[in-house]
PDB file of N, CA and C in Angstrom:
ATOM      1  N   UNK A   1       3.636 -17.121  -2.160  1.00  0.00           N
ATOM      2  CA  UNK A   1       3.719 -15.708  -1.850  1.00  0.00           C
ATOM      3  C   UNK A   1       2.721 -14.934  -2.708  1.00  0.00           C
ATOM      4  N   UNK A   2       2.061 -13.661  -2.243  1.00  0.00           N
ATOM      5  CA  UNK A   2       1.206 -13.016  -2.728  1.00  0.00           C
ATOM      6  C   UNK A   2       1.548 -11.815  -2.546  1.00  0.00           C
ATOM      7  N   UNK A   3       1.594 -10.920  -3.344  1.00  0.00           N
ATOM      8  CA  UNK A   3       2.345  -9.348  -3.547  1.00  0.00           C
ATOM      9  C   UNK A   3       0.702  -8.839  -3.043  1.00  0.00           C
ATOM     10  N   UNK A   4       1.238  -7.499  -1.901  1.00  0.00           N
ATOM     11  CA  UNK A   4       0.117  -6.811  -1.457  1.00  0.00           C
ATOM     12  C   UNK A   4       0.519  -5.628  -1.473  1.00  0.00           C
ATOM     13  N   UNK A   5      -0.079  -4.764  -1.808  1.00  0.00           N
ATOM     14  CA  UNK A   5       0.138  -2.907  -2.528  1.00  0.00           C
ATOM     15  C   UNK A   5       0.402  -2.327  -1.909  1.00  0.00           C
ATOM     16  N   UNK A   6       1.039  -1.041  -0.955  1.00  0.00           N
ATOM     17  CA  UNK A   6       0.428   0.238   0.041  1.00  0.00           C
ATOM     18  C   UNK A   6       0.894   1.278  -1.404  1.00  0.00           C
ATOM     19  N   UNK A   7      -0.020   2.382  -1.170  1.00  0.00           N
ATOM     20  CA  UNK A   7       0.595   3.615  -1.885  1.00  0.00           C
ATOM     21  C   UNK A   7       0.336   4.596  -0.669  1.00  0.00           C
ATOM     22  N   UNK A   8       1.832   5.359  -1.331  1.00  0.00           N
ATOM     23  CA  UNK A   8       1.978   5.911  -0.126  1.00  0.00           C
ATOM     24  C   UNK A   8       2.986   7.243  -0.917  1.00  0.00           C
ATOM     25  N   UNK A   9       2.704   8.008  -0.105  1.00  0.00           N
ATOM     26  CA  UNK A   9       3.193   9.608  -0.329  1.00  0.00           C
ATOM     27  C   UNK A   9       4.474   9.466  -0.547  1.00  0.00           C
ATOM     28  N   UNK A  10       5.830  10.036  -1.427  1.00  0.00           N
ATOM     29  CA  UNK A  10       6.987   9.834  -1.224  1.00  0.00           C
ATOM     30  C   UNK A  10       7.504  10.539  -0.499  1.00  0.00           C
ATOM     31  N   UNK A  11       7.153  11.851   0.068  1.00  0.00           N
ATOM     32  CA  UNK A  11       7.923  12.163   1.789  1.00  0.00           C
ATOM     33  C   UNK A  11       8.020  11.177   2.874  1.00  0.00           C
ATOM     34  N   UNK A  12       6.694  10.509   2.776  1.00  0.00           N
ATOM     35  CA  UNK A  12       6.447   9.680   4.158  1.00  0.00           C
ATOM     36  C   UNK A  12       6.897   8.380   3.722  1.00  0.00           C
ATOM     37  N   UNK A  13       7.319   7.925   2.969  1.00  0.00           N
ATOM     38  CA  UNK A  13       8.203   6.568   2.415  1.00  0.00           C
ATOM     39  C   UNK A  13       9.747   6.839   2.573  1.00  0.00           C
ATOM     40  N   UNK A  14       9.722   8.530   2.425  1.00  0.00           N
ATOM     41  CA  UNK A  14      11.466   8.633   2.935  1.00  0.00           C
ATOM     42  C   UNK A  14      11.797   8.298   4.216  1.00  0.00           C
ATOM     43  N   UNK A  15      10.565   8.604   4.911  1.00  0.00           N
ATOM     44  CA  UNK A  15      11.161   9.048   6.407  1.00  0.00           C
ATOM     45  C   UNK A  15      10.885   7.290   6.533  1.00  0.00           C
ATOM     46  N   UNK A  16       9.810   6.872   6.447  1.00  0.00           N
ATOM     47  CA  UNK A  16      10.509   4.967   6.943  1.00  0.00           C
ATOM     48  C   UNK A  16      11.868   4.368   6.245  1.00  0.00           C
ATOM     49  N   UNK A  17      12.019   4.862   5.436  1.00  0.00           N
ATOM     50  CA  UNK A  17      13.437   4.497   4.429  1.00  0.00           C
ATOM     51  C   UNK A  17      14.422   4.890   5.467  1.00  0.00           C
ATOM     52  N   UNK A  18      14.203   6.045   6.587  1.00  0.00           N
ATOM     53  CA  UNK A  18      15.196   6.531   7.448  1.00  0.00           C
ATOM     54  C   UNK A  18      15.218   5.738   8.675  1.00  0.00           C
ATOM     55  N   UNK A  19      14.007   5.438   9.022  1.00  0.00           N
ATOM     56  CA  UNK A  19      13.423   5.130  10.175  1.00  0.00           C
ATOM     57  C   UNK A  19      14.218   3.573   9.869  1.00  0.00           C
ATOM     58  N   UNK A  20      13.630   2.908   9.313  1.00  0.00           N
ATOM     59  CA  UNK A  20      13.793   1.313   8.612  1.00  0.00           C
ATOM     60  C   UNK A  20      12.760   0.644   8.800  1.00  0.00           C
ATOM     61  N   UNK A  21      11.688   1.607   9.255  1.00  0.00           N
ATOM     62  CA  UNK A  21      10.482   0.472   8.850  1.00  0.00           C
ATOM     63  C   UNK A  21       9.215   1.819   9.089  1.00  0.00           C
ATOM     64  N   UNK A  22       8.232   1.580   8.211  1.00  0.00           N
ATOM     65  CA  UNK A  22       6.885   1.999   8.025  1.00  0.00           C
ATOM     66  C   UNK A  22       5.564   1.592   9.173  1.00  0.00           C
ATOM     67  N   UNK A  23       5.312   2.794   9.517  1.00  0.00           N
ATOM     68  CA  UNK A  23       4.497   2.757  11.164  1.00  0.00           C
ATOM     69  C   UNK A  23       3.019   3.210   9.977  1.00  0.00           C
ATOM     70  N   UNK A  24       2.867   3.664   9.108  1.00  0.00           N
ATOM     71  CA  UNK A  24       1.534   3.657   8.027  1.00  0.00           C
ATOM     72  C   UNK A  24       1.516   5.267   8.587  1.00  0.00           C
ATOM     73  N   UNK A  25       0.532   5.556   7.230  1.00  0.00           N
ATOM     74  CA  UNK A  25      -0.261   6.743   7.154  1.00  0.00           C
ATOM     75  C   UNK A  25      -0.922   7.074   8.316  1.00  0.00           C
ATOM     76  N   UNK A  26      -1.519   8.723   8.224  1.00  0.00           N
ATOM     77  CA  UNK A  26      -2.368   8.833   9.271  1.00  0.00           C
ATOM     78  C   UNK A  26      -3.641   8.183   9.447  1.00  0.00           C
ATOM     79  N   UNK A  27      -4.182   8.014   8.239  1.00  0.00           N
ATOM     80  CA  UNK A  27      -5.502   6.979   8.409  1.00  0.00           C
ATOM     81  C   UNK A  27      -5.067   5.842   9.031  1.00  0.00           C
ATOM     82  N   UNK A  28      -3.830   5.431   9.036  1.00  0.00           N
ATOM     83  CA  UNK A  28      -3.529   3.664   8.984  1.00  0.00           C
ATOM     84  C   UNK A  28      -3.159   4.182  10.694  1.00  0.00           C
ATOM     85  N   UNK A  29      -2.941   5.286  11.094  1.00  0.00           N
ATOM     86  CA  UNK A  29      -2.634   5.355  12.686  1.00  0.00           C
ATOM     87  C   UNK A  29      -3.862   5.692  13.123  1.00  0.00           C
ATOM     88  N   UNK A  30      -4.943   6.344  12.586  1.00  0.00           N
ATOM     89  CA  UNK A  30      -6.002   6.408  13.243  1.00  0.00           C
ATOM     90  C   UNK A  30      -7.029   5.060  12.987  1.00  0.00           C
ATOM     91  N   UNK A  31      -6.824   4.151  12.235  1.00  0.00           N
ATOM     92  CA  UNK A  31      -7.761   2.975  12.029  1.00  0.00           C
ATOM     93  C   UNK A  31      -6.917   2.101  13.328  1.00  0.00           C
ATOM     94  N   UNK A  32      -5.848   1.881  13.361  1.00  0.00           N
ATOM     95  CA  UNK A  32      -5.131   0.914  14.186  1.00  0.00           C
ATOM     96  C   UNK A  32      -4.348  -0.143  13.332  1.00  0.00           C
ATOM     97  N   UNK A  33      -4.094  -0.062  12.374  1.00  0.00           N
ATOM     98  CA  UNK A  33      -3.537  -1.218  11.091  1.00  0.00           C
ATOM     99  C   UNK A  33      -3.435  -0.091   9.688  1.00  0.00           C
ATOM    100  N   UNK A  34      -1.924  -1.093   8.994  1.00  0.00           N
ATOM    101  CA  UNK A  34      -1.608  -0.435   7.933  1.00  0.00           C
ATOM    102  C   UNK A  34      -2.912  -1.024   6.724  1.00  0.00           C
ATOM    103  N   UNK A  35      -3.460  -0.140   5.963  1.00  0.00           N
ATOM    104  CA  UNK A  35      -4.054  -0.513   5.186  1.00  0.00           C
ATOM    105  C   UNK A  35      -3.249  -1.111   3.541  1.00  0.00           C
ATOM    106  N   UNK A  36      -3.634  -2.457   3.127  1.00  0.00           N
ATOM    107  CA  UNK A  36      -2.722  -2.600   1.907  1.00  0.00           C
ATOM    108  C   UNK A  36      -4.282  -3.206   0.697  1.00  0.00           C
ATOM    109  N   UNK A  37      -3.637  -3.374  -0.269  1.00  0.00           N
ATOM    110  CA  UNK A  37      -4.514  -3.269  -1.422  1.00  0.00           C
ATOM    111  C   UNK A  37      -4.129  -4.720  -2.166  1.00  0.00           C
ATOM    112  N   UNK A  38      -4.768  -5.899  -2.897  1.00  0.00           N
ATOM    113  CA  UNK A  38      -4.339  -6.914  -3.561  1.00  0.00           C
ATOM    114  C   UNK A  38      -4.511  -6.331  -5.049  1.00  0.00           C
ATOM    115  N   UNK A  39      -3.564  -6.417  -5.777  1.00  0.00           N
ATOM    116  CA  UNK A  39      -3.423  -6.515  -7.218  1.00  0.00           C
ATOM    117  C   UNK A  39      -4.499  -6.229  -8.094  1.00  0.00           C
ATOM    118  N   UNK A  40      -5.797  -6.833  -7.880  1.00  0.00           N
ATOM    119  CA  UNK A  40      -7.085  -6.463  -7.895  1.00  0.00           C
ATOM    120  C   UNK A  40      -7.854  -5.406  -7.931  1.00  0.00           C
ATOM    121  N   UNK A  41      -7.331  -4.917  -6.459  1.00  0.00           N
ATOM    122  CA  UNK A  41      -7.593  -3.534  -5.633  1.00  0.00           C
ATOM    123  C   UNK A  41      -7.183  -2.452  -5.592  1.00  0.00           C
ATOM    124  N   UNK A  42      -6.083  -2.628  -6.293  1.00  0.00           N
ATOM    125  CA  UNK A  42      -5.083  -1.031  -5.968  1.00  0.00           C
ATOM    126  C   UNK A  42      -5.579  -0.034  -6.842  1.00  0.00           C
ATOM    127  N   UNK A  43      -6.083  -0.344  -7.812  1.00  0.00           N
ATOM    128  CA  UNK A  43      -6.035   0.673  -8.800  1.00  0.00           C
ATOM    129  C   UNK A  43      -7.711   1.432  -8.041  1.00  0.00           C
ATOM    130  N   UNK A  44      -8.438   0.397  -7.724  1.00  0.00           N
ATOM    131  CA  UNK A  44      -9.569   1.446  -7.270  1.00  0.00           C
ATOM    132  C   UNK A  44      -9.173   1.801  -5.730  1.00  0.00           C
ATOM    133  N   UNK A  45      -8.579   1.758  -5.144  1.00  0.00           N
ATOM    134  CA  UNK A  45      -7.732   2.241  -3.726  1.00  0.00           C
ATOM    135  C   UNK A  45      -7.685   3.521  -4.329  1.00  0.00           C
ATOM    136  N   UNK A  46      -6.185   3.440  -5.398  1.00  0.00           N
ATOM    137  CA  UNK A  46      -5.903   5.103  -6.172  1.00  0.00           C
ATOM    138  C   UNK A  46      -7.038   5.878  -6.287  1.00  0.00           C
ATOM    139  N   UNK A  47      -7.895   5.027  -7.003  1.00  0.00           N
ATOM    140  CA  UNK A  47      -8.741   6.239  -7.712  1.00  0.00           C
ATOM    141  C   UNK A  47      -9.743   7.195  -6.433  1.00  0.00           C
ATOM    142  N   UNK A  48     -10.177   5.891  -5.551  1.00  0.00           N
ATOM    143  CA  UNK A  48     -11.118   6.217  -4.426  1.00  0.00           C
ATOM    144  C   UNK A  48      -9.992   7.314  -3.351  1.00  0.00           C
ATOM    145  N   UNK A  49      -8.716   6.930  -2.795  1.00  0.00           N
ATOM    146  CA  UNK A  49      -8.349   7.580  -1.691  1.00  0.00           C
ATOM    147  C   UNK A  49      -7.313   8.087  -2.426  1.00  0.00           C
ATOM    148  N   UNK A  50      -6.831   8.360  -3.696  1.00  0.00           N
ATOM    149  CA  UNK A  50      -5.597   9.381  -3.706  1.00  0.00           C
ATOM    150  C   UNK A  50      -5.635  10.163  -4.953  1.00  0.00           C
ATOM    151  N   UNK A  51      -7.155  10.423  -5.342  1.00  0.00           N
ATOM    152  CA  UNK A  51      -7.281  10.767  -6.898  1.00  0.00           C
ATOM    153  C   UNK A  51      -6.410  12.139  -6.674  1.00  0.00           C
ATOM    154  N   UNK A  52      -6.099  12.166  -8.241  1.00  0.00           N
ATOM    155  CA  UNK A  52      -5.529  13.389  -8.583  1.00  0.00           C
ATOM    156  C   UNK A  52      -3.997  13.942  -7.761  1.00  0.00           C
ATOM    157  N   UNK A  53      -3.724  13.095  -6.863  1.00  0.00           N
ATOM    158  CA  UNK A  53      -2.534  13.529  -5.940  1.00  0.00           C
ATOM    159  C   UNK A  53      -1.166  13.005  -7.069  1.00  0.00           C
ATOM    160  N   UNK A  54      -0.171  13.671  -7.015  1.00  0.00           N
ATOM    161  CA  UNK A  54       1.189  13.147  -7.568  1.00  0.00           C
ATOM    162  C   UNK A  54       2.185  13.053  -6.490  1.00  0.00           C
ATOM    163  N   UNK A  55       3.276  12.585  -6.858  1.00  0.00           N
ATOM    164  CA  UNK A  55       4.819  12.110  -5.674  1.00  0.00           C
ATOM    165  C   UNK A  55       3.797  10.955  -4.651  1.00  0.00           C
ATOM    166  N   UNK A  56       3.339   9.932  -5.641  1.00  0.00           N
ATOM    167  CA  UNK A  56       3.114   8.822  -4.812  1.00  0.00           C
ATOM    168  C   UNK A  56       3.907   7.657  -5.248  1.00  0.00           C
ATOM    169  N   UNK A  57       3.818   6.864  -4.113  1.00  0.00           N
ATOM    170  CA  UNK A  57       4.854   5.493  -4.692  1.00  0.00           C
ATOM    171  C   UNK A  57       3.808   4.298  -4.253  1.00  0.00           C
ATOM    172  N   UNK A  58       4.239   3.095  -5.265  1.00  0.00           N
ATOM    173  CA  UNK A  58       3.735   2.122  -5.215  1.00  0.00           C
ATOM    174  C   UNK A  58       5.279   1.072  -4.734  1.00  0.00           C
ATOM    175  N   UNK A  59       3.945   0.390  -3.191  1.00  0.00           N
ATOM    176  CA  UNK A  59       5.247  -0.187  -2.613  1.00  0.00           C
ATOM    177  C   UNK A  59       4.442  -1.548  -3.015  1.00  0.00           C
ATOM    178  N   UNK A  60       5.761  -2.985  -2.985  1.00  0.00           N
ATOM    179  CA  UNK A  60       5.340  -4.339  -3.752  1.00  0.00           C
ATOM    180  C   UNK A  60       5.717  -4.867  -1.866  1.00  0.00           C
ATOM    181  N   UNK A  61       4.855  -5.886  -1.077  1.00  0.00           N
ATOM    182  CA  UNK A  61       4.982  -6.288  -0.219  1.00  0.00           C
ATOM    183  C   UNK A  61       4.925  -7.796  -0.193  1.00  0.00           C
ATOM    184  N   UNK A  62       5.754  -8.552   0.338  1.00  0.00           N
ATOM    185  CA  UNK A  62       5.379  -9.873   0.193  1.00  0.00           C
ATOM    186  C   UNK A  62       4.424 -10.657   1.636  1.00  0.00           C
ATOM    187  N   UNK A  63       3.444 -11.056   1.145  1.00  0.00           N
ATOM    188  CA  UNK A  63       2.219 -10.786   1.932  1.00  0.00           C
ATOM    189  C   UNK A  63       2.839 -12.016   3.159  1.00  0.00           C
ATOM    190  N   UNK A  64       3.920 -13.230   2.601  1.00  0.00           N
ATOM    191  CA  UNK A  64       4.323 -14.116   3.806  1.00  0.00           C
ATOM    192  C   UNK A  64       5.440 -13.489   4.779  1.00  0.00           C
ATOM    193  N   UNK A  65       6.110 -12.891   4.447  1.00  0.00           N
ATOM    194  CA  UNK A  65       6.604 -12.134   5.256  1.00  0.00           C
ATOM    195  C   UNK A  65       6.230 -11.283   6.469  1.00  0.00           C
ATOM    196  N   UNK A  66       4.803 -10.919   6.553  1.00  0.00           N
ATOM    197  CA  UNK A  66       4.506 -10.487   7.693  1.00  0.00           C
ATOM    198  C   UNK A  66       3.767 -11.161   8.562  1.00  0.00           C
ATOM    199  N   UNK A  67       3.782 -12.488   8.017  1.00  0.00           N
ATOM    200  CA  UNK A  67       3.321 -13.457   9.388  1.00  0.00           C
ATOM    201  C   UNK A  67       1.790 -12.971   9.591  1.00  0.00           C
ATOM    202  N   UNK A  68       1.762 -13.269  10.895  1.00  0.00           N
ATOM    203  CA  UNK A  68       0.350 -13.858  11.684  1.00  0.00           C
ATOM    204  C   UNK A  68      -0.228 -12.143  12.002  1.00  0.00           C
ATOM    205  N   UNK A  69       0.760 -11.058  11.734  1.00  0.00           N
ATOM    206  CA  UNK A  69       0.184  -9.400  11.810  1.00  0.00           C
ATOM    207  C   UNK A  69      -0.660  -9.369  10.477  1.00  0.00           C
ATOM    208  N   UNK A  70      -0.530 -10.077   9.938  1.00  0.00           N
ATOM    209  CA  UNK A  70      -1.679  -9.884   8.291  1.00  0.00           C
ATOM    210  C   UNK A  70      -2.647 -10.396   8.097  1.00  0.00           C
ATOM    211  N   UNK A  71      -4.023  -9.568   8.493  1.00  0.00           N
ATOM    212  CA  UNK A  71      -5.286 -10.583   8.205  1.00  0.00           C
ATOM    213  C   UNK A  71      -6.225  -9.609   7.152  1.00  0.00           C
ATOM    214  N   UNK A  72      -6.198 -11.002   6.683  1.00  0.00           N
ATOM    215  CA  UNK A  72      -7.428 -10.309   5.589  1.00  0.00           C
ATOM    216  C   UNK A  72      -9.091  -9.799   5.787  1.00  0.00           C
ATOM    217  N   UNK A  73      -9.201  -9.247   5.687  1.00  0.00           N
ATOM    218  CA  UNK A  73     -10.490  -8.883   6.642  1.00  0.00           C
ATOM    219  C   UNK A  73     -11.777  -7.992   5.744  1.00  0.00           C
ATOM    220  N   UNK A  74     -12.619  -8.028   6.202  1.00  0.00           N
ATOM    221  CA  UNK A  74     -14.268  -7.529   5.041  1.00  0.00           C
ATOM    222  C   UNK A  74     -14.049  -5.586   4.951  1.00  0.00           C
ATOM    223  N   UNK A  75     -13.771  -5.087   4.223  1.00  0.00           N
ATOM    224  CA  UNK A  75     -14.127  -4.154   3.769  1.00  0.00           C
ATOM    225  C   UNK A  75     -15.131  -3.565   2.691  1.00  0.00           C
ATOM    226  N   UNK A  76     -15.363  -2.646   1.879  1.00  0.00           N
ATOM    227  CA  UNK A  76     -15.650  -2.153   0.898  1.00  0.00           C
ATOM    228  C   UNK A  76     -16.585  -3.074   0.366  1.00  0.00           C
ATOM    229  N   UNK A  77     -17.912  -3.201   0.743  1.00  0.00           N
ATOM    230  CA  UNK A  77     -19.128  -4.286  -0.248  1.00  0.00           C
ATOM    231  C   UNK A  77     -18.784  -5.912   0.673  1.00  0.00           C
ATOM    232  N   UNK A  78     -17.713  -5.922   1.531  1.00  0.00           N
ATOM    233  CA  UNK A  78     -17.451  -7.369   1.829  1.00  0.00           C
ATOM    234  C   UNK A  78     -16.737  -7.686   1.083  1.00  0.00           C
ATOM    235  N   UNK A  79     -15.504  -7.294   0.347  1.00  0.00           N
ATOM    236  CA  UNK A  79     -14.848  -7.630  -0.112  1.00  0.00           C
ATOM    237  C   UNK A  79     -13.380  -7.432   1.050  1.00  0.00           C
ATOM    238  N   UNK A  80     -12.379  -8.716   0.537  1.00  0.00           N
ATOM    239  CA  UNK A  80     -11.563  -8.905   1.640  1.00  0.00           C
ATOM    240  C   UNK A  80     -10.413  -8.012   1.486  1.00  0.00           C
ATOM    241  N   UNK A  81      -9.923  -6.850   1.804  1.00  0.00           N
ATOM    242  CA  UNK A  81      -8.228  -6.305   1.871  1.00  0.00           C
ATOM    243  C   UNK A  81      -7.791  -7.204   3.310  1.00  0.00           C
ATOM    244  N   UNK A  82      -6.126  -6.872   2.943  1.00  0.00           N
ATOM    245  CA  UNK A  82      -5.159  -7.091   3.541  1.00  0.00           C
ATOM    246  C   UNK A  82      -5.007  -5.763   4.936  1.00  0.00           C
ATOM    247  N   UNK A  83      -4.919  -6.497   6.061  1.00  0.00           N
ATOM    248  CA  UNK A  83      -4.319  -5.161   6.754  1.00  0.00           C
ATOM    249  C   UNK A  83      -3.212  -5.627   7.795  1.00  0.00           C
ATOM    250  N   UNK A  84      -2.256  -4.742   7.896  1.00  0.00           N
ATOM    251  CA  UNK A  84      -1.443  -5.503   8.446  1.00  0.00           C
ATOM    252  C   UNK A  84      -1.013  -4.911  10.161  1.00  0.00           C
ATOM    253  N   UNK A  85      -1.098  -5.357  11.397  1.00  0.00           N
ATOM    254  CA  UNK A  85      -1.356  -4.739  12.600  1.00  0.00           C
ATOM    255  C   UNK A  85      -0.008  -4.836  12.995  1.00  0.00           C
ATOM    256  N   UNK A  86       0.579  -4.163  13.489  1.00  0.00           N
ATOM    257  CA  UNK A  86       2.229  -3.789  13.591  1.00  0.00           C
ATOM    258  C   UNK A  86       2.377  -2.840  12.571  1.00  0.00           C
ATOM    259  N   UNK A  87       4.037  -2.165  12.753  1.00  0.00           N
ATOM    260  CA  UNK A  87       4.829  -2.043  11.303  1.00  0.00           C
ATOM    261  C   UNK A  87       5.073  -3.258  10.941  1.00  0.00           C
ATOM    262  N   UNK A  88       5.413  -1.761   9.330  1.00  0.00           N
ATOM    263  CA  UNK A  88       5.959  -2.408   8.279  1.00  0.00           C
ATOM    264  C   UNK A  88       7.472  -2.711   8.266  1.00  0.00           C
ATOM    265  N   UNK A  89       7.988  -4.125   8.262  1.00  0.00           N
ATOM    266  CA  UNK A  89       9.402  -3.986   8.579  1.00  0.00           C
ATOM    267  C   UNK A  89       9.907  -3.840   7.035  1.00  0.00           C
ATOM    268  N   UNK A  90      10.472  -3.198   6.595  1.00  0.00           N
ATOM    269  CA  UNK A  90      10.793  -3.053   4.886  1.00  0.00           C
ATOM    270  C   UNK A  90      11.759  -4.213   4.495  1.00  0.00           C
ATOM    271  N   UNK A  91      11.308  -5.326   5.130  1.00  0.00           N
ATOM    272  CA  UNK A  91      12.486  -6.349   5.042  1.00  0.00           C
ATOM    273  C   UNK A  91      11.623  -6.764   4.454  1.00  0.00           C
ATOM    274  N   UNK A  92      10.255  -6.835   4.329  1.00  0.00           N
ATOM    275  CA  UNK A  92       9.140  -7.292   3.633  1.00  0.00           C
ATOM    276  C   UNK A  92       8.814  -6.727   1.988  1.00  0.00           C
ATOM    277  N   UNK A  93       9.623  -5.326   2.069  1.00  0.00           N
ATOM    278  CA  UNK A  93       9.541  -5.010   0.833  1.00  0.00           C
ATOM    279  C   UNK A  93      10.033  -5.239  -0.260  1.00  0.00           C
ATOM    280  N   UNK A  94       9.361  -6.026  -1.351  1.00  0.00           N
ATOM    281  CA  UNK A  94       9.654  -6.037  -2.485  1.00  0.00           C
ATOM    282  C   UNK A  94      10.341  -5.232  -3.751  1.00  0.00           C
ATOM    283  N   UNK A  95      10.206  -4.080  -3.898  1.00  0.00           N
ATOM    284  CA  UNK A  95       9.970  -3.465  -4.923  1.00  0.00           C
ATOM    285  C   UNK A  95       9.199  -1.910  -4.247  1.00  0.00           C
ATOM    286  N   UNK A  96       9.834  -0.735  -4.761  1.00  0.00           N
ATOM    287  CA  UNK A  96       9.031  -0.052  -4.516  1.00  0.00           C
ATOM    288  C   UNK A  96       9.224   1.235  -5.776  1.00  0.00           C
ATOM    289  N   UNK A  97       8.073   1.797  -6.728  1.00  0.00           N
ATOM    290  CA  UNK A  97       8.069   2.064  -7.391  1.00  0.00           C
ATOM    291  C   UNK A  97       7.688   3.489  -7.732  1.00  0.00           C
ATOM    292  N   UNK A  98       7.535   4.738  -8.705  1.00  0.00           N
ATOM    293  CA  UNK A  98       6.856   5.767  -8.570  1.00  0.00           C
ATOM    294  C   UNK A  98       5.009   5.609  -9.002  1.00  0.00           C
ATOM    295  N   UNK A  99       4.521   5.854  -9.000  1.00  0.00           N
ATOM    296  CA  UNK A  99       2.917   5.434  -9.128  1.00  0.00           C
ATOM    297  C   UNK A  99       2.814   7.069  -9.656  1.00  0.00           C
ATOM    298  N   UNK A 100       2.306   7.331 -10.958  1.00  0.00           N
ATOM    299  CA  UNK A 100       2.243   8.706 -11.363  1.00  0.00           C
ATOM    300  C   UNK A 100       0.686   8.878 -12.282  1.00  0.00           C
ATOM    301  N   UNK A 101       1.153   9.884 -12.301  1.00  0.00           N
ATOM    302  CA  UNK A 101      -0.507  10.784 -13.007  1.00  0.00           C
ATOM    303  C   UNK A 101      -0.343  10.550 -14.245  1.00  0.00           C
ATOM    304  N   UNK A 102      -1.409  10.149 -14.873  1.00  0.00           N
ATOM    305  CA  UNK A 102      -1.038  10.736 -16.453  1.00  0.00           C
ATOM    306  C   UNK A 102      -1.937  11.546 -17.042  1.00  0.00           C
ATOM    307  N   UNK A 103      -2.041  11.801 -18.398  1.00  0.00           N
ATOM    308  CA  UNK A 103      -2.572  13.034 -19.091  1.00  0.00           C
ATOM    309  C   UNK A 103      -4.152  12.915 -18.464  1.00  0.00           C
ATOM    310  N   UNK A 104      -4.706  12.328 -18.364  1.00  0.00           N
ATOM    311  CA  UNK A 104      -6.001  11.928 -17.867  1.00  0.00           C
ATOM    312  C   UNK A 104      -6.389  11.718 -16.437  1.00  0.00           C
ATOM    313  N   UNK A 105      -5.432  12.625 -15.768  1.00  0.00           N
ATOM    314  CA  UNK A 105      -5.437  12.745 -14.220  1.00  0.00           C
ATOM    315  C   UNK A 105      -5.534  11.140 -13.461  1.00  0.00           C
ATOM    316  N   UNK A 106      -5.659  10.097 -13.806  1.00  0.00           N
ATOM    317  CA  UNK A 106      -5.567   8.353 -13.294  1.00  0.00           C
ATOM    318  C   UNK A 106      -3.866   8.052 -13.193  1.00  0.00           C
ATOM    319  N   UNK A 107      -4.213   7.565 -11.850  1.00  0.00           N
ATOM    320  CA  UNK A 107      -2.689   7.020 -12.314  1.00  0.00           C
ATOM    321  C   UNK A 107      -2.511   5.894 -12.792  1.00  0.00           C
ATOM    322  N   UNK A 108      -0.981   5.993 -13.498  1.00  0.00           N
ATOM    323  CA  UNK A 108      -0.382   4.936 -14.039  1.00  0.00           C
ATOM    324  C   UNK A 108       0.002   3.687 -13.477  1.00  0.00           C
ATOM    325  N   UNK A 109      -0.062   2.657 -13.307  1.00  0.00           N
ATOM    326  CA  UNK A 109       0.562   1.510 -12.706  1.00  0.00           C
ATOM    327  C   UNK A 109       1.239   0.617 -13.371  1.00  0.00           C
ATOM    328  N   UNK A 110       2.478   0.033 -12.718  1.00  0.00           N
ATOM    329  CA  UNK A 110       3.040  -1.050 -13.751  1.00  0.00           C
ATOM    330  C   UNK A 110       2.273  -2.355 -13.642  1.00  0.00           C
ATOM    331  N   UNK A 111       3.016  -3.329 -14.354  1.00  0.00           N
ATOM    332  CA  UNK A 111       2.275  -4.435 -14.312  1.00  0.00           C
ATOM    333  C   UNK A 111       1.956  -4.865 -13.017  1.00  0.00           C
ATOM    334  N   UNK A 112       1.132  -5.923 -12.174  1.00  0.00           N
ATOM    335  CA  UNK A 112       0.783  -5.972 -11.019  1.00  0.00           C
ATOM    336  C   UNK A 112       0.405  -7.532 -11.118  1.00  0.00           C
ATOM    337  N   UNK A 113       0.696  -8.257  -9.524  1.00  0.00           N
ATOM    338  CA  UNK A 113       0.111  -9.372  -9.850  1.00  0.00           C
ATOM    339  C   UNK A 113      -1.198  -9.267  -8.745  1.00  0.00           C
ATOM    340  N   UNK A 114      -2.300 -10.071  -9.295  1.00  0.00           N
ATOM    341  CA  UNK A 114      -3.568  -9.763  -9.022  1.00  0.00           C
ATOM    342  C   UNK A 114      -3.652 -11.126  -7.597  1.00  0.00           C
TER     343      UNK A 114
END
């Protein structure tokens, strides 16, 4: 198993918390796939697509759990993210955490596996 990232707004993590599963952001509805981040990646994900924003959460995904909807694919320089085509069924979710600002406007992250 391999832990794969989304950060994601905590309004729009309530409403799949209601829903019971995560349909992604508006980017992730206008690309066609949820975008996720490897251990590696997340922290420059934050910095590049959510600088300076607060009330975000860091969700922990277990990357076998979503089966044959998860391909890793060339982004950013050719480097490979995770994206996953369907929802998110939160049966997949691991862990989901607050992801916050600190004095130096970066956010904080807990430990992560890469």
């Amino acid at each position: 198993m391999t832990t794969i990232y989304k950060i994601v707004p905590a309004a729009l993590w309530r409403e799949a918390e209601r829903a019971g599963r995560f349909q992604g952001s508006e980017v992730d509805l206008r690309d066609g796939f949820i975008h996720f981040s490897s251990g590696a990646q997340v922290a420059e994900t934050a910095a590049r697509h959510f600088a300076g924003q607060n009330d975000l959460l860091l969700v922990h995904v277990d990357d076998e759990a979503l089966g044959m909807h998860l391909k890793w694919e060339p982004s950013r320089g050719g480097a490979l993210f995770p994206h996953l085509y369907g929802d998110l069924d939160l049966a997949a979710v691991a862990k989901v955490e607050p992801l916050p600002l600190g004095p130096d406007g970066q956010h904080r992250f807990p430990p992560l596996e890469s």
